[in-house]
N, C-alpha and C. Protein backbone atom coordinates (compact mmCIF):
# COMPACT_ATOMS: atom_id res chain seq x y z
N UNK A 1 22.04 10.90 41.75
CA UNK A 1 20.92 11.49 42.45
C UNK A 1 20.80 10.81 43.83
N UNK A 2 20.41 11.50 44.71
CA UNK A 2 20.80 10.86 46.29
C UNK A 2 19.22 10.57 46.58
N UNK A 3 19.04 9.92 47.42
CA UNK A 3 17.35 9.05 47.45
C UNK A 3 16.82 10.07 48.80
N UNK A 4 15.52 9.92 48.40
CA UNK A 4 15.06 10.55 49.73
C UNK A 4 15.65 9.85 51.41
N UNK A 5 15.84 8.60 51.28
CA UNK A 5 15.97 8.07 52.52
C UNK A 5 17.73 7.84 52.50
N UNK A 6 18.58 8.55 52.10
CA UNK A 6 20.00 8.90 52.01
C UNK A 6 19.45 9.88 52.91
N UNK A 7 19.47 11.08 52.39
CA UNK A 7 18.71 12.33 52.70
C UNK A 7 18.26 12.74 54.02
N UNK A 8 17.33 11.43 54.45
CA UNK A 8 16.66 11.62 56.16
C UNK A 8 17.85 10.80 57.00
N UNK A 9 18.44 9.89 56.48
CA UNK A 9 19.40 9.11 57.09
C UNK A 9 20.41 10.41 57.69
N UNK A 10 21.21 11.13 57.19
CA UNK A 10 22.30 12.05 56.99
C UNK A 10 21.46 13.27 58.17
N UNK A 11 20.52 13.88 57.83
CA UNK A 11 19.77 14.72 58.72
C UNK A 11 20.01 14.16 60.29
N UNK A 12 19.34 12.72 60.25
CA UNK A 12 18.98 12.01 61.39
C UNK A 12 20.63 12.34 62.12
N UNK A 13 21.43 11.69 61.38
CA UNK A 13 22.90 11.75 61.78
C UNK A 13 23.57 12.94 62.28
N UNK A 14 23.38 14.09 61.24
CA UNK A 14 23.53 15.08 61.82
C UNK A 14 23.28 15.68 62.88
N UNK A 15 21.53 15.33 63.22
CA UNK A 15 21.47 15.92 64.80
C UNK A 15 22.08 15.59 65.48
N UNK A 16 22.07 13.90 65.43
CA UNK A 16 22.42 12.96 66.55
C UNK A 16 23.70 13.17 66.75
N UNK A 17 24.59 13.91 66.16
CA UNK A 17 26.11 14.28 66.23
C UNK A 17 26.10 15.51 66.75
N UNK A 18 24.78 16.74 66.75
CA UNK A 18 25.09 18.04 66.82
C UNK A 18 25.87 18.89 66.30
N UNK A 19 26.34 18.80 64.98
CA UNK A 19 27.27 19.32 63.96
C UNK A 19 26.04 20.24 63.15
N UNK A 20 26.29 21.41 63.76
CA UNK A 20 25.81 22.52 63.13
C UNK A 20 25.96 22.68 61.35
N UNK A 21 27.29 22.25 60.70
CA UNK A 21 27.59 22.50 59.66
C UNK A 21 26.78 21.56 58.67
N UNK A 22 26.83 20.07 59.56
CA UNK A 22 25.85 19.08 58.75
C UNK A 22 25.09 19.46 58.52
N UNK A 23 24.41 19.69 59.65
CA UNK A 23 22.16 19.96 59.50
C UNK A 23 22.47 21.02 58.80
N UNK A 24 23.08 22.11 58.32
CA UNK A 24 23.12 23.20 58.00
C UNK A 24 23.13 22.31 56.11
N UNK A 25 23.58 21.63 56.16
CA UNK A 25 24.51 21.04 54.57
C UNK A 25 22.78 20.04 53.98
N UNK A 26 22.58 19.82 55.16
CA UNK A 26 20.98 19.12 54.69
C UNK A 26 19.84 19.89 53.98
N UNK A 27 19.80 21.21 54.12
CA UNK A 27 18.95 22.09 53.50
C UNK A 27 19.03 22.62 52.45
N UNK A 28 18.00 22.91 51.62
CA UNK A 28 17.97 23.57 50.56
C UNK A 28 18.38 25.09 50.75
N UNK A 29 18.69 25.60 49.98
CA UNK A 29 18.72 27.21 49.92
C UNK A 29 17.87 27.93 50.59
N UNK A 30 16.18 26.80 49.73
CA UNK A 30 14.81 27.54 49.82
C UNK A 30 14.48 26.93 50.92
N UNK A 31 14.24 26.11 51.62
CA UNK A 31 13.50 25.09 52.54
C UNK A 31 12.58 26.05 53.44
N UNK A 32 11.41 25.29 53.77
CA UNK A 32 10.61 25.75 54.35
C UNK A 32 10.44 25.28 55.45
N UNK A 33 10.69 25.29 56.89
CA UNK A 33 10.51 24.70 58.40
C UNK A 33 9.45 25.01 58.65
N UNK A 34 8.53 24.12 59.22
CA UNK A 34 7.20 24.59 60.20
C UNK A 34 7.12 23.89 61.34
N UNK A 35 7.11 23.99 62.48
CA UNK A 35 6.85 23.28 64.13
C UNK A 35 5.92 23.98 64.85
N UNK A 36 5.30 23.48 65.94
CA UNK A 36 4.83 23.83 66.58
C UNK A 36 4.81 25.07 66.87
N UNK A 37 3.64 25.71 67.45
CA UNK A 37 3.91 27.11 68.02
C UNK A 37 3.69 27.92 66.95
N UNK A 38 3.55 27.48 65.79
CA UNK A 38 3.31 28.36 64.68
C UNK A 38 4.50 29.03 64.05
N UNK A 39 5.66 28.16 64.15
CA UNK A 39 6.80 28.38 63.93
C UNK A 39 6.83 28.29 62.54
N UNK A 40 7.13 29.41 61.66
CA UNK A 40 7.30 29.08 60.08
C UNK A 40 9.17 30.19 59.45
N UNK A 41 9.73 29.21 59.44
CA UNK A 41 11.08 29.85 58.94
C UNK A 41 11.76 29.29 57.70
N UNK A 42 12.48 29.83 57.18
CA UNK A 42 12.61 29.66 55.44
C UNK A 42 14.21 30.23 55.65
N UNK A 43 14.58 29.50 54.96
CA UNK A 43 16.18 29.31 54.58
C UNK A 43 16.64 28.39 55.57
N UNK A 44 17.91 28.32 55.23
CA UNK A 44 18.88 26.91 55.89
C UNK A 44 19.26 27.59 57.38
N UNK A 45 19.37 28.68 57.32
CA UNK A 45 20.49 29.07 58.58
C UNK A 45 19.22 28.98 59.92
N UNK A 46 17.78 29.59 59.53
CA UNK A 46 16.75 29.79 60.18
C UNK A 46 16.39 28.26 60.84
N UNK A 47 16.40 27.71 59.77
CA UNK A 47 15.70 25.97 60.18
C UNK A 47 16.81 24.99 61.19
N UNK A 48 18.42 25.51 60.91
CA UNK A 48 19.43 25.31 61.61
C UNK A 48 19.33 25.68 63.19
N UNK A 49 19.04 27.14 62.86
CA UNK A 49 18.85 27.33 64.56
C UNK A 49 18.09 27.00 65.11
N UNK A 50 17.16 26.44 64.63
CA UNK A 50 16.06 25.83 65.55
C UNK A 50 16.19 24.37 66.07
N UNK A 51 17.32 23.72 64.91
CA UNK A 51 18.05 22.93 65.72
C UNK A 51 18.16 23.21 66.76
N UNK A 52 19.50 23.57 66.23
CA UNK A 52 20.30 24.35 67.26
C UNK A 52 20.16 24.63 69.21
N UNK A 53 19.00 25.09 68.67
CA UNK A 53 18.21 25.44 69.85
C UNK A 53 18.03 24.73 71.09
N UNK A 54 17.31 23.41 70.31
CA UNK A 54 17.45 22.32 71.06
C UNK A 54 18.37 21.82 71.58
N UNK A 55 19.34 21.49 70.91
CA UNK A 55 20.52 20.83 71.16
C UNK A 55 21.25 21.40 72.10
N UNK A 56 21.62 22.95 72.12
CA UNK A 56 22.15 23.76 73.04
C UNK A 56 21.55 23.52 74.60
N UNK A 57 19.66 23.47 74.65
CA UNK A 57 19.61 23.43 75.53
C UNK A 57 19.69 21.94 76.45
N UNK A 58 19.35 21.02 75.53
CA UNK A 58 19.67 19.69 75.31
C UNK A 58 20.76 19.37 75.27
N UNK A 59 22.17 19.38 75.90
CA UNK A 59 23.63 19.21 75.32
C UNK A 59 23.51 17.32 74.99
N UNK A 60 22.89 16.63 75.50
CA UNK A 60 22.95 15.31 75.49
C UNK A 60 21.77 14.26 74.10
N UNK A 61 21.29 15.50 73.76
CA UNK A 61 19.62 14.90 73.26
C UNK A 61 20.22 14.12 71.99
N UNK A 62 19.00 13.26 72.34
CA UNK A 62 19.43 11.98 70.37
C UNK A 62 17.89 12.07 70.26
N UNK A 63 17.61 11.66 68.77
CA UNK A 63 16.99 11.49 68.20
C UNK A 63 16.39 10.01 67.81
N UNK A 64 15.41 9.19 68.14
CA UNK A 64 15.68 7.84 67.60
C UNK A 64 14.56 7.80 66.69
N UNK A 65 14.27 7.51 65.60
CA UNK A 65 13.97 7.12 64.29
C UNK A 65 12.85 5.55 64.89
N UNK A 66 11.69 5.70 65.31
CA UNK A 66 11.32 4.24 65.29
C UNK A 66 10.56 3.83 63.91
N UNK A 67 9.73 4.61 62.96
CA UNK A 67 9.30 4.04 61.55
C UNK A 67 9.89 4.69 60.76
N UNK A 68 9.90 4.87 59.49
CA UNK A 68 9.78 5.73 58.65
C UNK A 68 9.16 5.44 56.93
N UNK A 69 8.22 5.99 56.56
CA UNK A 69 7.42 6.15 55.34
C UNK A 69 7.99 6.52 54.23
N UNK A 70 8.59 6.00 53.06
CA UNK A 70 9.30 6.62 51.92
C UNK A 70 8.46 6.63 51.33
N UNK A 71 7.55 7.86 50.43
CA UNK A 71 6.86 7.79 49.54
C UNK A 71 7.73 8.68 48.02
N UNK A 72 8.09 8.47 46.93
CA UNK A 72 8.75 9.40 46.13
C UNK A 72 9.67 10.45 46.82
N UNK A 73 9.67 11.67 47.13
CA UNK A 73 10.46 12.36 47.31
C UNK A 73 10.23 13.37 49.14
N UNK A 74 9.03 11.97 49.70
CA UNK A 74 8.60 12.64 50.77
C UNK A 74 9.01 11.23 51.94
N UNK A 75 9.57 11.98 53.31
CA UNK A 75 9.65 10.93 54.39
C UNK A 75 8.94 11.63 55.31
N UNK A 76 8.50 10.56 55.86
CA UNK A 76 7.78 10.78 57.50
C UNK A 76 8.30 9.90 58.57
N UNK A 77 8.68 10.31 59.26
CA UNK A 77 9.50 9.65 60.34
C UNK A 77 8.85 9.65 62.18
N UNK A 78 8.25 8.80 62.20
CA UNK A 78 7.80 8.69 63.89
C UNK A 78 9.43 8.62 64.69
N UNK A 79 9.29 9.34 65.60
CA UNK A 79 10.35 9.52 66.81
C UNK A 79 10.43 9.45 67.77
N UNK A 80 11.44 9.13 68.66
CA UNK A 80 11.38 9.66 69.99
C UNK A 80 12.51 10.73 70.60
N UNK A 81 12.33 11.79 70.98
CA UNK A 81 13.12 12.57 71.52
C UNK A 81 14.07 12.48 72.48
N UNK A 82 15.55 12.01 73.33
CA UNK A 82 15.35 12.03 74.66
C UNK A 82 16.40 13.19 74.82
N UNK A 83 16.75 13.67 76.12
CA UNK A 83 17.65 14.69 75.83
C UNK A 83 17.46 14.97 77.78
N UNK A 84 18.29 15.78 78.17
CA UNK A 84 18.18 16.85 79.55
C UNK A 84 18.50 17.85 79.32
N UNK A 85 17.55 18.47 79.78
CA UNK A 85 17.30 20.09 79.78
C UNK A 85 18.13 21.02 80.66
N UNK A 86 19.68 21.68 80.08
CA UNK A 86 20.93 21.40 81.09
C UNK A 86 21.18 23.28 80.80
N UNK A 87 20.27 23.85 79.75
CA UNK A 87 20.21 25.20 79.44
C UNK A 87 19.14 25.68 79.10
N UNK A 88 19.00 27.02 78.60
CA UNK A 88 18.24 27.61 78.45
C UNK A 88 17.45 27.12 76.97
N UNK A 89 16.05 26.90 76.73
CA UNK A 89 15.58 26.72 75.24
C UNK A 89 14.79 27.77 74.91
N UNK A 90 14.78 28.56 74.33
CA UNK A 90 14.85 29.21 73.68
C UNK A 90 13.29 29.29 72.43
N UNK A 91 12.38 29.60 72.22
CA UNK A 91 11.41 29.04 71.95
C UNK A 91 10.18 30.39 71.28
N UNK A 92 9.03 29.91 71.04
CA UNK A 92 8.49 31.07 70.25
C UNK A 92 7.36 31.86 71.44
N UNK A 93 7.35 30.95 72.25
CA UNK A 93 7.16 31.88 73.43
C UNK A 93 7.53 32.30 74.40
N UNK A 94 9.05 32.30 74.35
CA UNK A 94 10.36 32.62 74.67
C UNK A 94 11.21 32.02 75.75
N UNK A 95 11.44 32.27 76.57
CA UNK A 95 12.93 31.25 77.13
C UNK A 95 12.60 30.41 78.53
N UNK A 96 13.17 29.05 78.09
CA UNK A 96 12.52 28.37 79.28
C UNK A 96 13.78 28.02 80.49
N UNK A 97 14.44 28.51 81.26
CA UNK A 97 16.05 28.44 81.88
C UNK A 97 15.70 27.21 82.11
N UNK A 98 16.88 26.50 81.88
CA UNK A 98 16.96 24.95 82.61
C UNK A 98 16.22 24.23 83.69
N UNK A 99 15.69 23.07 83.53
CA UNK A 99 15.35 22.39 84.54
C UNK A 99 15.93 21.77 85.30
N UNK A 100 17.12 20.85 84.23
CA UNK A 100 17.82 19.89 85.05
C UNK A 100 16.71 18.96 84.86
N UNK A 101 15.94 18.66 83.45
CA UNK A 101 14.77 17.18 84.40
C UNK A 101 15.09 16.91 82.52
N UNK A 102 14.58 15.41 83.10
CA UNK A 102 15.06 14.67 81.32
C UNK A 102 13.49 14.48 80.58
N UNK A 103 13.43 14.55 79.59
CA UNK A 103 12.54 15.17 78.94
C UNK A 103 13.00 13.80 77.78
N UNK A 104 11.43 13.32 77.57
CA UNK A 104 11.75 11.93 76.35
C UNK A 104 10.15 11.92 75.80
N UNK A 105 10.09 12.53 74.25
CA UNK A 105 8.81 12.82 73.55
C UNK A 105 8.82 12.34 72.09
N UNK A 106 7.63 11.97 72.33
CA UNK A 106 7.46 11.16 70.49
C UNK A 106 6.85 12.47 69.63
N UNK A 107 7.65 12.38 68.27
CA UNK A 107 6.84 13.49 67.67
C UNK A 107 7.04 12.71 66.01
N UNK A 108 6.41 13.07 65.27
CA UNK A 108 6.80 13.06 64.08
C UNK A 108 7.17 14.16 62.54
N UNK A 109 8.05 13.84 62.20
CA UNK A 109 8.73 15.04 60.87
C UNK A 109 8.52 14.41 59.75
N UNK A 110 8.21 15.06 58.42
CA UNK A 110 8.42 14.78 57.34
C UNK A 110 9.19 15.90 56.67
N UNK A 111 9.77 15.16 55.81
CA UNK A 111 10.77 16.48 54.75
C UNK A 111 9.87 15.83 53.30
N UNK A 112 10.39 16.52 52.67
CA UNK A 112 10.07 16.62 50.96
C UNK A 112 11.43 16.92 50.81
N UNK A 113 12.15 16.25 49.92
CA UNK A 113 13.20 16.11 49.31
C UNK A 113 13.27 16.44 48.26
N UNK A 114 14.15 17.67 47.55
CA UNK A 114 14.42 17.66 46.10
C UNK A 114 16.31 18.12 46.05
N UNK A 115 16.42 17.80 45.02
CA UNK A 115 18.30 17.86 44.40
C UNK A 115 18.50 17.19 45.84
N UNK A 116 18.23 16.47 46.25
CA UNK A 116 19.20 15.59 47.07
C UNK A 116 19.09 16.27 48.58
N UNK A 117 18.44 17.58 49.26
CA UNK A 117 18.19 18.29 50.65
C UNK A 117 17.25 18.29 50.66
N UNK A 118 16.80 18.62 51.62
CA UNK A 118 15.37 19.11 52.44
C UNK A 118 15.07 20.22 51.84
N UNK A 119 14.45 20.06 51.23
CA UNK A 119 13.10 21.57 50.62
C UNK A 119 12.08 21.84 51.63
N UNK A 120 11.41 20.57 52.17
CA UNK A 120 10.74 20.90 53.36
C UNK A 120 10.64 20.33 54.49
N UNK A 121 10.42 21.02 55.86
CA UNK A 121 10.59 19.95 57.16
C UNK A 121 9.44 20.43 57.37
N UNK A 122 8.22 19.36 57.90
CA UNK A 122 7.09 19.99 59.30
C UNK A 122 7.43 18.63 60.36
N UNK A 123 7.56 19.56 61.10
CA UNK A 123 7.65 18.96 62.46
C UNK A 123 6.60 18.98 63.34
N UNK A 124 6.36 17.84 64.07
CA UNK A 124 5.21 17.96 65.10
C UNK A 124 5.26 17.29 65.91
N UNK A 125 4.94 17.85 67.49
CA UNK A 125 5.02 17.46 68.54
C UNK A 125 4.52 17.84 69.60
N UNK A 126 4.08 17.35 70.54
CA UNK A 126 3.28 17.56 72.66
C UNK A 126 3.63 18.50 72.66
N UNK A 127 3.04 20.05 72.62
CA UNK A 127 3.91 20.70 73.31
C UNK A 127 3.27 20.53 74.88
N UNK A 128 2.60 20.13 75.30
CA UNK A 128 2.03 20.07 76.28
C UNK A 128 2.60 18.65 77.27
N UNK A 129 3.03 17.92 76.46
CA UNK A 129 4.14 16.78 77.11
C UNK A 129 5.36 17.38 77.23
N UNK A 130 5.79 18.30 76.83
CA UNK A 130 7.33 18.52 76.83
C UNK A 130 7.30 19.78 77.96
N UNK A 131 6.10 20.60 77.96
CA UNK A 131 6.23 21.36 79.48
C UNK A 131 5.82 21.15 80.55
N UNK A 132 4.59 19.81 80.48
CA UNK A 132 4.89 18.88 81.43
C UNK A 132 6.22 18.08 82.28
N UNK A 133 6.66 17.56 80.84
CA UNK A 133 8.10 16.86 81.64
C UNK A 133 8.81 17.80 82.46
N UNK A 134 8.69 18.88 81.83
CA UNK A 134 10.19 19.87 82.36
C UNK A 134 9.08 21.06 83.59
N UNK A 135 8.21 19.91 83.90
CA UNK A 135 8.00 20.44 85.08
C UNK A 135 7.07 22.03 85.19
N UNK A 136 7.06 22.24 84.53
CA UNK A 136 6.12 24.05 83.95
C UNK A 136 4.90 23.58 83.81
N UNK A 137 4.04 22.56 83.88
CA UNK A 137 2.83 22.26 83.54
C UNK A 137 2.46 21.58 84.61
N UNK A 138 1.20 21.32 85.30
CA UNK A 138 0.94 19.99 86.32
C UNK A 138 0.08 19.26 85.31
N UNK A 139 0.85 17.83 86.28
CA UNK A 139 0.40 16.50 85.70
C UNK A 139 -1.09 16.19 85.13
N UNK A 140 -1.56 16.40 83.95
CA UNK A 140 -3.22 15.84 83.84
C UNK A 140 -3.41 14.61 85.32
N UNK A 141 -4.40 15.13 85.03
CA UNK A 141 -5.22 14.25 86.16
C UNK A 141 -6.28 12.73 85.47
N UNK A 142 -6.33 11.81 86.12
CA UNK A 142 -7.11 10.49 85.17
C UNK A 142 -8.35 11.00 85.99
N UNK A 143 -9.36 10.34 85.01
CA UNK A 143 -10.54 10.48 84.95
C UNK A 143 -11.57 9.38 85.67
């Protein structure tokens, strides 16, 4: 039986490699994705491209892992994003063409783990830092 934190380890890896087939090999059949934006997609290939997504427009982006919470069959993982925005992303309120500007955001994911994949991912994150960075937003102002 593979441990939940095998499990997030291998995911983590996978992005950080951009191997479509991995992150694809991390999911359950059933898995349920939820992110921002009200993003809710179910099956492996769906939760893949949303990788995907990123990464494409991101050709450089890693993932870094700064905590992570093992409780039974659930992880939560604080992050930091970094990546440059070198294409188009692609998104639920649809396409943002390249900036060219580097983009570095903390978010945090948890999966629920069962038979050894991801049954479930929620993801969460700025979206309001991340269209800031890439320049589509002006800077909050201090008070």
């Amino acid at each position: 039986m593979t441990d939940a934190r095998q499990v997030a380890a291998e995911a983590l890896a996978a992005f950080n490699a951009h191997d479509e087939v991995r992150i694809r090999a991390t999911y359950s059949a059933d898995v349920v994705f939820e992110a921002p934006g009200d993003v809710r997609l179910e099956g492996p290939t769906a939760a893949t491209e949303y990788a995907m997504r990123w990464l494409r427009a991101f050709p450089d982006a890693r993932l870094e892992v700064h905590r992570d919470v093992i409780a039974g069959d659930t992880v939560a993982q604080e992050f930091t994003f970094a990546g440059t925005h070198e294409n188009t992303l692609v998104g639920p309120e649809g396409e943002i063409p390249a900036t060219h500007r580097s983009l570095t955001g903390r978010g945090v994911q948890v999966f629920v783990i069962a038979d050894g994949k991801i049954r479930e991912e929620h993801l969460y994150f700025d979206q309001v830092q991340v269209l800031t960075q890439l320049g589509l937003m002006p800077e909050p102002t201090t008070a």
